[in-house]
Protein backbone atom coordinates (compact mmCIF):
# COMPACT_ATOMS: atom_id res chain seq x y z
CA UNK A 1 -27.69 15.79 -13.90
CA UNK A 2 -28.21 16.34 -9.88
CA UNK A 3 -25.05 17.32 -8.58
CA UNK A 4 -23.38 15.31 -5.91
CA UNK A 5 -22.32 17.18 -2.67
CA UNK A 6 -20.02 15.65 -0.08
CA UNK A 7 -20.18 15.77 2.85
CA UNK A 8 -17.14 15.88 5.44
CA UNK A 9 -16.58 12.48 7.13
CA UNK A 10 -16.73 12.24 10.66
CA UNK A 11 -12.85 10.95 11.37
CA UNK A 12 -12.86 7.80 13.78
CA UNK A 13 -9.91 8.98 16.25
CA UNK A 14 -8.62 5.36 17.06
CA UNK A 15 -7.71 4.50 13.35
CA UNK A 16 -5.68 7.65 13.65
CA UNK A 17 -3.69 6.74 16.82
CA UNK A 18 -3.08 3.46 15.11
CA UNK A 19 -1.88 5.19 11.90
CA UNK A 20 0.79 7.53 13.75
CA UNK A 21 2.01 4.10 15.59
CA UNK A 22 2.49 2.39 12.18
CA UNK A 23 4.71 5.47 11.21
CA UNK A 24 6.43 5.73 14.31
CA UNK A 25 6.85 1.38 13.85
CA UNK A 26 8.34 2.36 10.07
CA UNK A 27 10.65 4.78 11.91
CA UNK A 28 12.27 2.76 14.21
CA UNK A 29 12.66 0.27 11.67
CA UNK A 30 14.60 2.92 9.25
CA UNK A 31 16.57 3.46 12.24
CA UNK A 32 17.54 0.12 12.90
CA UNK A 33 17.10 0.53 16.89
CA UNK A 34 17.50 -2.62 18.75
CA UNK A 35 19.39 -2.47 22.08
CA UNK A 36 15.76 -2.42 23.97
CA UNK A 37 13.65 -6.03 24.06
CA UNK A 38 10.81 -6.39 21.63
CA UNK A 39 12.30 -3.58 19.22
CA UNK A 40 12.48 -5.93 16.46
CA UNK A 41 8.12 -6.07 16.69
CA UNK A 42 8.53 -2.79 14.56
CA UNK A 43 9.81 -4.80 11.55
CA UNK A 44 6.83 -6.20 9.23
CA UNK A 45 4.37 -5.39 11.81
CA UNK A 46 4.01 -1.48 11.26
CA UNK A 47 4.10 -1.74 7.00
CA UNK A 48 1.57 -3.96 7.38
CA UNK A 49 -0.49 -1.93 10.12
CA UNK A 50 0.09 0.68 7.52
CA UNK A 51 -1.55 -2.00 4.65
CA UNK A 52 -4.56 -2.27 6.74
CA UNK A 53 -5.44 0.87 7.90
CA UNK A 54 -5.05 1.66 3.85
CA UNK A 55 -7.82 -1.12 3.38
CA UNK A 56 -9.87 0.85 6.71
CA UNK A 57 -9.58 3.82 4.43
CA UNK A 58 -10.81 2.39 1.83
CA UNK A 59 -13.97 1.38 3.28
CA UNK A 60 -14.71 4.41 4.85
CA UNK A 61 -13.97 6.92 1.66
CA UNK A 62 -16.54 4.56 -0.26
CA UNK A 63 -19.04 3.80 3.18
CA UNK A 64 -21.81 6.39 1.79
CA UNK A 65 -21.86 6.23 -1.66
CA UNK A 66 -21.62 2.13 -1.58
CA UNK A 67 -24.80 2.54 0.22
CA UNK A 68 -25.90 5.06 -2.11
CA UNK A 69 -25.12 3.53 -5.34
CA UNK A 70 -25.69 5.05 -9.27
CA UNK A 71 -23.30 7.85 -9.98
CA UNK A 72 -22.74 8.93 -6.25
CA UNK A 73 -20.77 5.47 -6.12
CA UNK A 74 -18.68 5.89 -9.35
CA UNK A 75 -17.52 9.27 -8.90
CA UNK A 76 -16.13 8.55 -5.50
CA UNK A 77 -14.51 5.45 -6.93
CA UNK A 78 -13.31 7.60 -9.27
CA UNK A 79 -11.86 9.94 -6.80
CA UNK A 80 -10.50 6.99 -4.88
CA UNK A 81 -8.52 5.29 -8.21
CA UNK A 82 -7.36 9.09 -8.78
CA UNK A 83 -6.20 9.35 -5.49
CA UNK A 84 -4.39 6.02 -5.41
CA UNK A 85 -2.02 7.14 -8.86
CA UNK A 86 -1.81 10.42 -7.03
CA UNK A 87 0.54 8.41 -3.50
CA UNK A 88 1.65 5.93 -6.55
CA UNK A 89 3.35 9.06 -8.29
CA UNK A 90 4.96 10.41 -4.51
CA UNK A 91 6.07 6.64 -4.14
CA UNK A 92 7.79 6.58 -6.88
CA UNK A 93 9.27 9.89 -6.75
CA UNK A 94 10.32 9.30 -3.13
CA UNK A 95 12.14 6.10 -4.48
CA UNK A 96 14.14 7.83 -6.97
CA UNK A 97 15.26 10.48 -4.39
CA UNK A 98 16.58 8.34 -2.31
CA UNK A 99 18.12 4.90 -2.28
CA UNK A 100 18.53 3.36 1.54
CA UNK A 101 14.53 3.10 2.48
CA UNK A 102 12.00 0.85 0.41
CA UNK A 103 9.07 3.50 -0.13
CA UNK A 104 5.85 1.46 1.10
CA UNK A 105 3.30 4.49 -0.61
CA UNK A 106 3.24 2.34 -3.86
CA UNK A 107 2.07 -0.89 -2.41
CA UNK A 108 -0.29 1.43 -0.30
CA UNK A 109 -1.89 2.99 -3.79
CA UNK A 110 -2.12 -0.17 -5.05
CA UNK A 111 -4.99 -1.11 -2.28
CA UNK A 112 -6.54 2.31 -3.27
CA UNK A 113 -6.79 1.32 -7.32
CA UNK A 114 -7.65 -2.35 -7.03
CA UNK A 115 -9.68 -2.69 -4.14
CA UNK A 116 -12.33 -0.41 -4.32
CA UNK A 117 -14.87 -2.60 -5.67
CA UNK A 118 -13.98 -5.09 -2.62
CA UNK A 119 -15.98 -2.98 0.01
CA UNK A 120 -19.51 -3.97 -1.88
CA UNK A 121 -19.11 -7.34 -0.87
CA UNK A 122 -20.22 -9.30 1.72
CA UNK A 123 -18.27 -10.11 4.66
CA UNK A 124 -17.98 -13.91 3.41
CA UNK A 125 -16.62 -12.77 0.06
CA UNK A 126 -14.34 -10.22 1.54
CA UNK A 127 -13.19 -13.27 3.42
CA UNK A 128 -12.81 -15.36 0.43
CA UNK A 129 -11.05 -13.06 -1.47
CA UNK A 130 -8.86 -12.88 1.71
CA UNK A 131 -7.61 -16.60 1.99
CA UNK A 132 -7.50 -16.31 -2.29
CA UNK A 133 -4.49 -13.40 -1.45
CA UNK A 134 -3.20 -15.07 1.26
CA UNK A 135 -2.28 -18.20 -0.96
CA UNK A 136 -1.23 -16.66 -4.17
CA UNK A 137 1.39 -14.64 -2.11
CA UNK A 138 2.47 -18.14 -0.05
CA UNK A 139 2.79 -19.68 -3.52
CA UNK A 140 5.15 -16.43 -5.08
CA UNK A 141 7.21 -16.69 -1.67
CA UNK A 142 7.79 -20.34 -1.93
CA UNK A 143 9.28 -19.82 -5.48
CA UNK A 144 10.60 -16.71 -5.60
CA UNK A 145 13.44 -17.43 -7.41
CA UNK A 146 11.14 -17.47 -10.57
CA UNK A 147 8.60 -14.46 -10.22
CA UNK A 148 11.67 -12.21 -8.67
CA UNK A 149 12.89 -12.39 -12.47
CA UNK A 150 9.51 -12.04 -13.71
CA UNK A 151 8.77 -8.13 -12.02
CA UNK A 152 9.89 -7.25 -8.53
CA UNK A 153 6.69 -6.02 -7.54
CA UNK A 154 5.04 -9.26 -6.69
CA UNK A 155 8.08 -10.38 -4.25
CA UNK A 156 9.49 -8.66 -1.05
CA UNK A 157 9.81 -6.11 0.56
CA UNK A 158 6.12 -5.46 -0.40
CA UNK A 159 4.43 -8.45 -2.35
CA UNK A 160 1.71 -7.16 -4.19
CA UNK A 161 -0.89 -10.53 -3.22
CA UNK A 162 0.37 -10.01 0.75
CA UNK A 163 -0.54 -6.21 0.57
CA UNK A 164 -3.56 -6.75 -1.45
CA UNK A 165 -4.57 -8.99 1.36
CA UNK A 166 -3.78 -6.96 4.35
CA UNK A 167 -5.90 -3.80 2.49
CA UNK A 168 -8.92 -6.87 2.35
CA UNK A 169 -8.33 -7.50 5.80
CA UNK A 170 -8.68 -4.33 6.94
CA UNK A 171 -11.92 -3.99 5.10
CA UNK A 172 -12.73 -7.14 7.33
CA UNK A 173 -11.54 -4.83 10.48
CA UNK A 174 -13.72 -1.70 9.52
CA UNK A 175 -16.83 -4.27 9.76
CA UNK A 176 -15.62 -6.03 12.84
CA UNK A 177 -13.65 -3.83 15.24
CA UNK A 178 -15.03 -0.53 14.93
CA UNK A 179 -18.31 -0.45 16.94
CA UNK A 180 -17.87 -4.09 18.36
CA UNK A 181 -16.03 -4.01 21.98
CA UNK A 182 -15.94 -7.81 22.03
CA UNK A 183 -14.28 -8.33 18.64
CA UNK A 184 -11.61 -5.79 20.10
CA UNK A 185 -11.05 -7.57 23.25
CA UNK A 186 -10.47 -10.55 21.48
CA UNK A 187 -8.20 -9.09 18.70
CA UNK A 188 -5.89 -7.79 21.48
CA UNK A 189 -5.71 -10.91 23.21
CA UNK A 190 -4.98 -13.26 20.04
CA UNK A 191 -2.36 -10.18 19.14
CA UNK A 192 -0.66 -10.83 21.90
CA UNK A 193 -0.42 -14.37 22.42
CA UNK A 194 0.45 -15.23 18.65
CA UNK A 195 2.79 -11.96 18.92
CA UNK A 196 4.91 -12.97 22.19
CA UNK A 197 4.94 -16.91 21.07
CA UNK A 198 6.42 -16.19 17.61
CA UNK A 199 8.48 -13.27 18.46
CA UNK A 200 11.89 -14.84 18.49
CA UNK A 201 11.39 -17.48 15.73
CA UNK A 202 9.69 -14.46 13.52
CA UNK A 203 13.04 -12.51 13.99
CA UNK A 204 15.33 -15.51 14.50
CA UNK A 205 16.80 -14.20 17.47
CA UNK A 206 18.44 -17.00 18.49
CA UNK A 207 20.44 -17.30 15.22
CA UNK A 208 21.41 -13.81 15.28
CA UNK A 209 22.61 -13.83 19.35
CA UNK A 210 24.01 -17.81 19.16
CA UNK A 211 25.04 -18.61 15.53
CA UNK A 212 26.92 -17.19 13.36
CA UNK A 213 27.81 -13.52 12.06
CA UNK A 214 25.83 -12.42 9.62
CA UNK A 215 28.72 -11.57 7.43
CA UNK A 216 29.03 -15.61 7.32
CA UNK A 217 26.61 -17.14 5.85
CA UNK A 218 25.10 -20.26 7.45
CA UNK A 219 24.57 -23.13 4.63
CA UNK A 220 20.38 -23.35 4.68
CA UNK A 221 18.64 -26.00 6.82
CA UNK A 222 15.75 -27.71 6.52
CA UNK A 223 13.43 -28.27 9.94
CA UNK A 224 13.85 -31.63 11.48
CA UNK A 225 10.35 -32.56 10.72
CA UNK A 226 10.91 -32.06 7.13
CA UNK A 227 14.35 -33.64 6.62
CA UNK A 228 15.47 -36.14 4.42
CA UNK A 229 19.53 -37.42 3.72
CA UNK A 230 18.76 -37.06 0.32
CA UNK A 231 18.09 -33.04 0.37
CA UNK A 232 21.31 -31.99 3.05
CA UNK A 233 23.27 -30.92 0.07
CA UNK A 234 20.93 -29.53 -2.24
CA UNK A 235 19.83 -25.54 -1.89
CA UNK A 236 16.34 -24.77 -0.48
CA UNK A 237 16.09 -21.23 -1.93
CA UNK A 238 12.56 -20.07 -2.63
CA UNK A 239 12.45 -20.89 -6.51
CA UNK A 240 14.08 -24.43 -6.10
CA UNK A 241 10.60 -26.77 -6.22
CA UNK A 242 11.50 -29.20 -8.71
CA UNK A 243 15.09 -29.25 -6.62
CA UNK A 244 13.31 -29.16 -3.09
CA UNK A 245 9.88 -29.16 -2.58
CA UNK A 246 10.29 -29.17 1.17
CA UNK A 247 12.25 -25.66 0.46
CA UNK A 248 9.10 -24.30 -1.37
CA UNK A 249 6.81 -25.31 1.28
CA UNK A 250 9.03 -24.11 4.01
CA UNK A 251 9.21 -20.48 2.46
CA UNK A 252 5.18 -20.27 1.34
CA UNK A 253 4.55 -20.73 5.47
CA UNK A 254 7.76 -18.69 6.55
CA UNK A 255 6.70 -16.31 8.99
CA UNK A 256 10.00 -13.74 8.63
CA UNK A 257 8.82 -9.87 8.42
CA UNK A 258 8.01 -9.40 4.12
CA UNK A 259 8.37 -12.70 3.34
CA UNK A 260 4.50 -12.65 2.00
CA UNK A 261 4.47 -16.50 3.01
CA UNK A 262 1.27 -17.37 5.26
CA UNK A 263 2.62 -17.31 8.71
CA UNK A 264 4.00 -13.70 7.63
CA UNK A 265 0.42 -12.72 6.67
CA UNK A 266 -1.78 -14.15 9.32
CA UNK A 267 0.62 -12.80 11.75
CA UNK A 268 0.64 -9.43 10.80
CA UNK A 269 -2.99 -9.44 10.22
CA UNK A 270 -3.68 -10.80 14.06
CA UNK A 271 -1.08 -7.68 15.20
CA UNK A 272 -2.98 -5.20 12.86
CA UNK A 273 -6.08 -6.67 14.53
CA UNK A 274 -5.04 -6.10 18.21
CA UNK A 275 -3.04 -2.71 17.66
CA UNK A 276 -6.27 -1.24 15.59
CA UNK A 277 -8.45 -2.43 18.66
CA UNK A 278 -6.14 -1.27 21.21
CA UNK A 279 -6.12 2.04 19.92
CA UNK A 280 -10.17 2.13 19.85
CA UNK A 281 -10.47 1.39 22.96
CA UNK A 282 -8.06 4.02 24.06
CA UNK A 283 -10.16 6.81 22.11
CA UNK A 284 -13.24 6.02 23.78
CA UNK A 285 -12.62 7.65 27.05
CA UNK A 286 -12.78 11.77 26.34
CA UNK A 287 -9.80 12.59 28.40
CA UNK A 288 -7.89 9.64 27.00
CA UNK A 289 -8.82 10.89 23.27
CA UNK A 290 -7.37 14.26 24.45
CA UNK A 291 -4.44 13.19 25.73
CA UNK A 292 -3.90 11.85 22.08
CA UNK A 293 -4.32 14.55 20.21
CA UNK A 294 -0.42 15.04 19.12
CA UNK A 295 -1.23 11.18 17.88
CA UNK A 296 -4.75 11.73 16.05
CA UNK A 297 -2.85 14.78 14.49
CA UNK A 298 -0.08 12.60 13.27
CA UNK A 299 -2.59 10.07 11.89
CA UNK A 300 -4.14 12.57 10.18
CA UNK A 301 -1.82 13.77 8.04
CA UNK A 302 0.02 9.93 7.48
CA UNK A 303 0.94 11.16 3.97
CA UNK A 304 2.66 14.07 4.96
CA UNK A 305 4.60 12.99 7.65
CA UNK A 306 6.01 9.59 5.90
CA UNK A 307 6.94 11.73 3.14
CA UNK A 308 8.98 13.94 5.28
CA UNK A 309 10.81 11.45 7.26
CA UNK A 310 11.54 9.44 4.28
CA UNK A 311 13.67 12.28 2.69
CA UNK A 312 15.27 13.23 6.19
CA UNK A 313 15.78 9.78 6.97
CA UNK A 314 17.42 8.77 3.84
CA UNK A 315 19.39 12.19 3.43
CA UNK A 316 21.09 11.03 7.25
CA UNK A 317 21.23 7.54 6.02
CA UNK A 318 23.35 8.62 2.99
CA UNK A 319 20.93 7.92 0.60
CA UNK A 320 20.31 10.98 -0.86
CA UNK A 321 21.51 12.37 -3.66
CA UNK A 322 21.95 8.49 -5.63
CA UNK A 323 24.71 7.54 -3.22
CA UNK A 324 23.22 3.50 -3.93
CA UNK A 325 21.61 3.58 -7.21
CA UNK A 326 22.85 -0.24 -8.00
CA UNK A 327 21.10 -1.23 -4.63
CA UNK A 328 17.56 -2.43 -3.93
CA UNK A 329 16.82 -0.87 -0.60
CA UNK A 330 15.35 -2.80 1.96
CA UNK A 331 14.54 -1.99 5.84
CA UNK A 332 17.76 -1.75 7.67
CA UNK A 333 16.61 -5.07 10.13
CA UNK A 334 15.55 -7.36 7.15
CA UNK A 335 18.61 -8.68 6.70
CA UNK A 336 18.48 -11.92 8.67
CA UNK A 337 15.10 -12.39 6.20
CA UNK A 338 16.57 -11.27 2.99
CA UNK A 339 19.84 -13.31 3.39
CA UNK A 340 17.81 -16.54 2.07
CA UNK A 341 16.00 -14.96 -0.51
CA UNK A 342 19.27 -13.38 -2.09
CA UNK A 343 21.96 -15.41 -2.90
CA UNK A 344 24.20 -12.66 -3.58
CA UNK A 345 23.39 -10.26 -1.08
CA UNK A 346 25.88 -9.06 1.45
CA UNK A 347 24.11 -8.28 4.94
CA UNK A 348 25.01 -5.32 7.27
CA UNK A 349 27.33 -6.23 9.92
CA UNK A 350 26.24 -7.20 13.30
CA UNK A 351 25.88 -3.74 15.44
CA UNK A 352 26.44 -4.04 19.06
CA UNK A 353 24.06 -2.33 21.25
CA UNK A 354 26.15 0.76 21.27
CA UNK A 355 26.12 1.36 18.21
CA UNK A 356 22.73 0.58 18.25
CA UNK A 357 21.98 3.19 20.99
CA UNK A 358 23.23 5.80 18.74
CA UNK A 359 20.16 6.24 16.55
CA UNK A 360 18.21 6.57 19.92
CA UNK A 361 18.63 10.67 19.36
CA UNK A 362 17.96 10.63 16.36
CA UNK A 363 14.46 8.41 16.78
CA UNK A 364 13.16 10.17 19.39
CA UNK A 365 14.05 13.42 17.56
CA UNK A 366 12.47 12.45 14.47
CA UNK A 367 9.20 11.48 16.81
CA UNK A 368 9.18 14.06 18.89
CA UNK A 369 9.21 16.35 16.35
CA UNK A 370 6.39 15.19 14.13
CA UNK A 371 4.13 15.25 17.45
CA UNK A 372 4.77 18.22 17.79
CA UNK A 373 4.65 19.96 14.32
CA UNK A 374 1.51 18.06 13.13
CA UNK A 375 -0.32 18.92 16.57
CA UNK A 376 0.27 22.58 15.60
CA UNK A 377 -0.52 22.40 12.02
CA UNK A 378 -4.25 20.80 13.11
CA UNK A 379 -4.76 23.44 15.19
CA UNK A 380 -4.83 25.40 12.12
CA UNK A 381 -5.61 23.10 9.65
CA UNK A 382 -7.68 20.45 9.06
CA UNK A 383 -5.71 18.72 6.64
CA UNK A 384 -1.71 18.23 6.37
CA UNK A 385 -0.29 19.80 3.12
CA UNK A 386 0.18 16.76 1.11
CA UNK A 387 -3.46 15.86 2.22
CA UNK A 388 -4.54 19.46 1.22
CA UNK A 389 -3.18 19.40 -2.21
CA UNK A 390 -4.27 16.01 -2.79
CA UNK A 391 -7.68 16.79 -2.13
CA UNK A 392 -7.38 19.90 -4.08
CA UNK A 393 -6.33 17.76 -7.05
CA UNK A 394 -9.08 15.34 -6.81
CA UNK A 395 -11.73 17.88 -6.38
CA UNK A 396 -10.64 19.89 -9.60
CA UNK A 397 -10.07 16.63 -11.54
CA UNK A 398 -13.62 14.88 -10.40
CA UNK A 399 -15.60 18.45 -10.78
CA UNK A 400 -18.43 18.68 -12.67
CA UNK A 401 -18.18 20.62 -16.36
CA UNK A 402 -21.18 22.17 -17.73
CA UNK A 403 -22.03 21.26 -21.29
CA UNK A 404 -19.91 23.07 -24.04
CA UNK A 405 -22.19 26.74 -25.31
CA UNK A 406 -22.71 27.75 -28.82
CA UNK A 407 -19.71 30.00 -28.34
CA UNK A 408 -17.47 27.79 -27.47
CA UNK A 409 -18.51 25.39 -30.33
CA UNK A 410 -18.29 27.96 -33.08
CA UNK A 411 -14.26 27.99 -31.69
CA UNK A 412 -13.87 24.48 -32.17
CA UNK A 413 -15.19 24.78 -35.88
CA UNK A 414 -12.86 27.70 -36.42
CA UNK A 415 -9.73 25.98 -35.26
CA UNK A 416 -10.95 23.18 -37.20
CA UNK A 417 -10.97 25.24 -40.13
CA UNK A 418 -7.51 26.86 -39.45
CA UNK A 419 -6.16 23.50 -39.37
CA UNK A 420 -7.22 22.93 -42.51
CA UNK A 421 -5.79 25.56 -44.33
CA UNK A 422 -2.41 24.65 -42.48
CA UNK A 423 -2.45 21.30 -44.00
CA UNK A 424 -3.37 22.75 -47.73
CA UNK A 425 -0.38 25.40 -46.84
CA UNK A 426 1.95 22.40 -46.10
CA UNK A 427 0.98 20.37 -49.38
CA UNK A 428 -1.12 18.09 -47.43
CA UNK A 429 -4.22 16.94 -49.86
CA UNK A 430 -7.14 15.95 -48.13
CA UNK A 431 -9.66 13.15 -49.41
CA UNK A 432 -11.12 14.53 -52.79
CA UNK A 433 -14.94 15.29 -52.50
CA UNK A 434 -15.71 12.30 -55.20
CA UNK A 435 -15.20 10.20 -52.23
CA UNK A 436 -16.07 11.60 -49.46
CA UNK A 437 -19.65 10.18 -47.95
CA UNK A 438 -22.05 12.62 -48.92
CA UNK A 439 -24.08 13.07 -45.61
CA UNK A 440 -26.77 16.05 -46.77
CA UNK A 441 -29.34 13.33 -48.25
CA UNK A 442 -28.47 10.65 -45.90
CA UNK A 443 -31.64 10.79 -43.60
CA UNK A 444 -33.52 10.53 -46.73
CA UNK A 445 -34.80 6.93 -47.20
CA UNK A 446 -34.33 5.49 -50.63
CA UNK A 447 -38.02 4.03 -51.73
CA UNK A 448 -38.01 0.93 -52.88
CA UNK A 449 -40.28 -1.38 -54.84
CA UNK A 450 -42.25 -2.41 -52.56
CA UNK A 451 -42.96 1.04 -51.30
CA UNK A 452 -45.70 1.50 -54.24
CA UNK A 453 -47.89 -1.32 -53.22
CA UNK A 454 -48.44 -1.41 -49.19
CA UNK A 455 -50.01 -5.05 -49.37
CA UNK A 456 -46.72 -6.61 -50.40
């Protein structure tokens, strides 16, 4: 068999800008920073940047040998499923170290071990399969009273459908934004019109400044246009259909951060869009792309540096060691979104800008410092260390073995044969000869009657 060499990719700078903004977005939302206006557009928008540029990934580990086809194509599958239970495994183990952050790597591996085949297809398909996501997730969010009890991963913080269309979508990106300047003006300009106009309503700002605390809960509502007397008294929790259908239909278009209803997808896909383009554009220019280089060297080593903060984070947060083990951890500003979802859940108490203002050290610490350390670890390196080892581990599991010698043949028959006289030691009969097959003759055909006479 030919053996397959690979060759290095040539790394596209602006999906690594946009990468080290979805982990600085993920950091400001574990720090629950809001005294400053429009730091609630970290919320949902960066996990799902994160979801895309997963998908963006995708395509471009699998861009050669998709083109290439035969074995090239299911070895680096191969490495790419591998890969995917390799950030599974650090999800989960990040998850059981702490308790105060939801761990988006698992949702992120996920894209890795499903979608792989999903970057043959055409653009239409890709598109298809899309919209198919899209609605499966609307229809879990508008009952999710029923598939929360069912398993946990295909309901919020990370629906499984939502994420699996966000990696599809950025699939859709990769073909779109990447060499295409008009695609990216456009991106950014639908970004930021559906972004600005659905800001407060996404975040329900005006609940959270006008209405009530949030340590009272407001009895649900239904919107005006959907009213009827009949329905004021009954609950619209997701999961109520047969009670409410306008409940269901309300929560499979809510557009709150992790819902997974439509508006929630569509919008974070149109932000993904115009941050990913935004960030191409800015690479483009030499001294520009310089000027980045603490950010590409962030984005380059994603893994690494989410890892990191998530242990520091949730060791200042008081997560760490088990301080919440009974809890489901969920960003600190979902609250607002997961008071309707949970009927027993008991949101945070409103913070007043002070206290707010507080975590500002500590964010710009935390940012600051991974700049900084990752721009002098790729001056170095070329890979972070989690990036390092997990290539390490792919390339020793995916390497090619040479066919076993006559040596090493003759030790498997002598084991064999030790066995054996361990299990005669231990009383343990084997099958008597009378019935075992007897292969020596068994290439030998039997003749038959008609062998005698070749005219029959």
């Amino acid at each position: 068999m030919e053996k397959i060499t690979r060759k290095p990719r040539v790394r596209i700078d602006g999906f690594d800008v946009a990468r080290a903004l979805a982990i600085i977005g993920m950091v400001m939302a574990h720090a629950g920073t809001t005294s400053w206006p429009g730091a609630h557009i970290a919320d949902g928008y960066a996990s799902a940047l994160f979801a895309v540029l997963a998908g963006i990934s995708t395509s471009l580990m699998l861009e050669k040998a998709t083109i290439a086809g035969g074995a090239e194509l299911a070895q680096a599958r191969s490495r790419l499923v591998m890969r995917g239970v390799i950030i599974f495994l650090i999800g989960i183990a990040l998850s059981s170290l702490q308790s105060v952050i939801a761990i988006v790597l698992s949702a992120i591996a996920l894209i890795l071990m499903l979608l792989g085949p999903v970057t043959r297809w055409s653009l239409f398909k890709q598109l298809l399969f899309l919209v198919g996501m899209s609605l499966c997730s609307a229809a879990i969010a508008g009952s999710f009273g029923y598939w929360h009890t069912v398993h946990p991963l295909l309901t919020i913080p990370y629906p499984l459908f939502a994420w699996l269309a966000y990696g599809t979508a950025g699939m859709v990106a990769y073909r779109l934004l990447t060499h295409n300047k008009w695609w990216q003006l456009g991106s950014i300009a639908l970004a930021a019109l559906v972004m600005s106009v659905s800001y407060r309503a996404r975040y329900q700002l005006d609940e959270l400044e006008n209405g009530p605390s949030l340590n009272e809960k407001p009895a649900p509502q239904i919107p005006s246009s959907l009213a009827e007397p009949d329905y004021s008294s009954v609950s619209s929790l997701p999961g109520q259909f047969n009670d409410n259908p306008y409940g269901f239909f309300r929560n499979a278009i809510d557009i709150s951060p992790h819902s997974g209803g439509l508006g929630d997808i569509w919008l974070s896909i149109a932000g993904a869009f115009g941050i990913i383009s935004v960030c191409l554009l800015l690479c483009h220019p030499r001294f520009l792309r310089t000027l980045l280089f603490p950010f590409r060297s962030m984005g380059s080593m994603a893994l690494t540096v989410y890892v990191l903060h998530a242990i520091s984070a949730g060791w200042y947060l008081g997560g760490i060691p088990f301080s919440r083990p009974d809890d489901f951890a969920y960003p600190a500003k979902s609250d607002y979104s997961m008071e309707k979802y949970d009927d027993t859940y008991e949101p945070l108490p409103k913070s007043s800008p002070d206290d707010s203002m507080e975590e500002v050290p500590l964010l710009l610490i935390t940012i600051g410092s991974a700049l900084a350390l990752s721009s002098l670890w790729r001056l170095k390196f070329r890979r972070g260390p989690l990036e390092g080892m997990t290539h390490a581990l792919l390339n020793k599991a995916t390497a090619e073995l040479p066919p076993l010698d006559q040596q090493q043949l003759l030790d498997r028959s002598v084991l064999a044969a030790e066995r054996r006289s361990i299990r005669q030691a231990l009383g343990i009969h084997e099958r008597p000869e009378s019935l075992a097959l007897d292969t020596t003759h068994a290439s030998t055909p039997v003749p038959s009657d008609n062998t005698e006479n070749p005219n029959i």
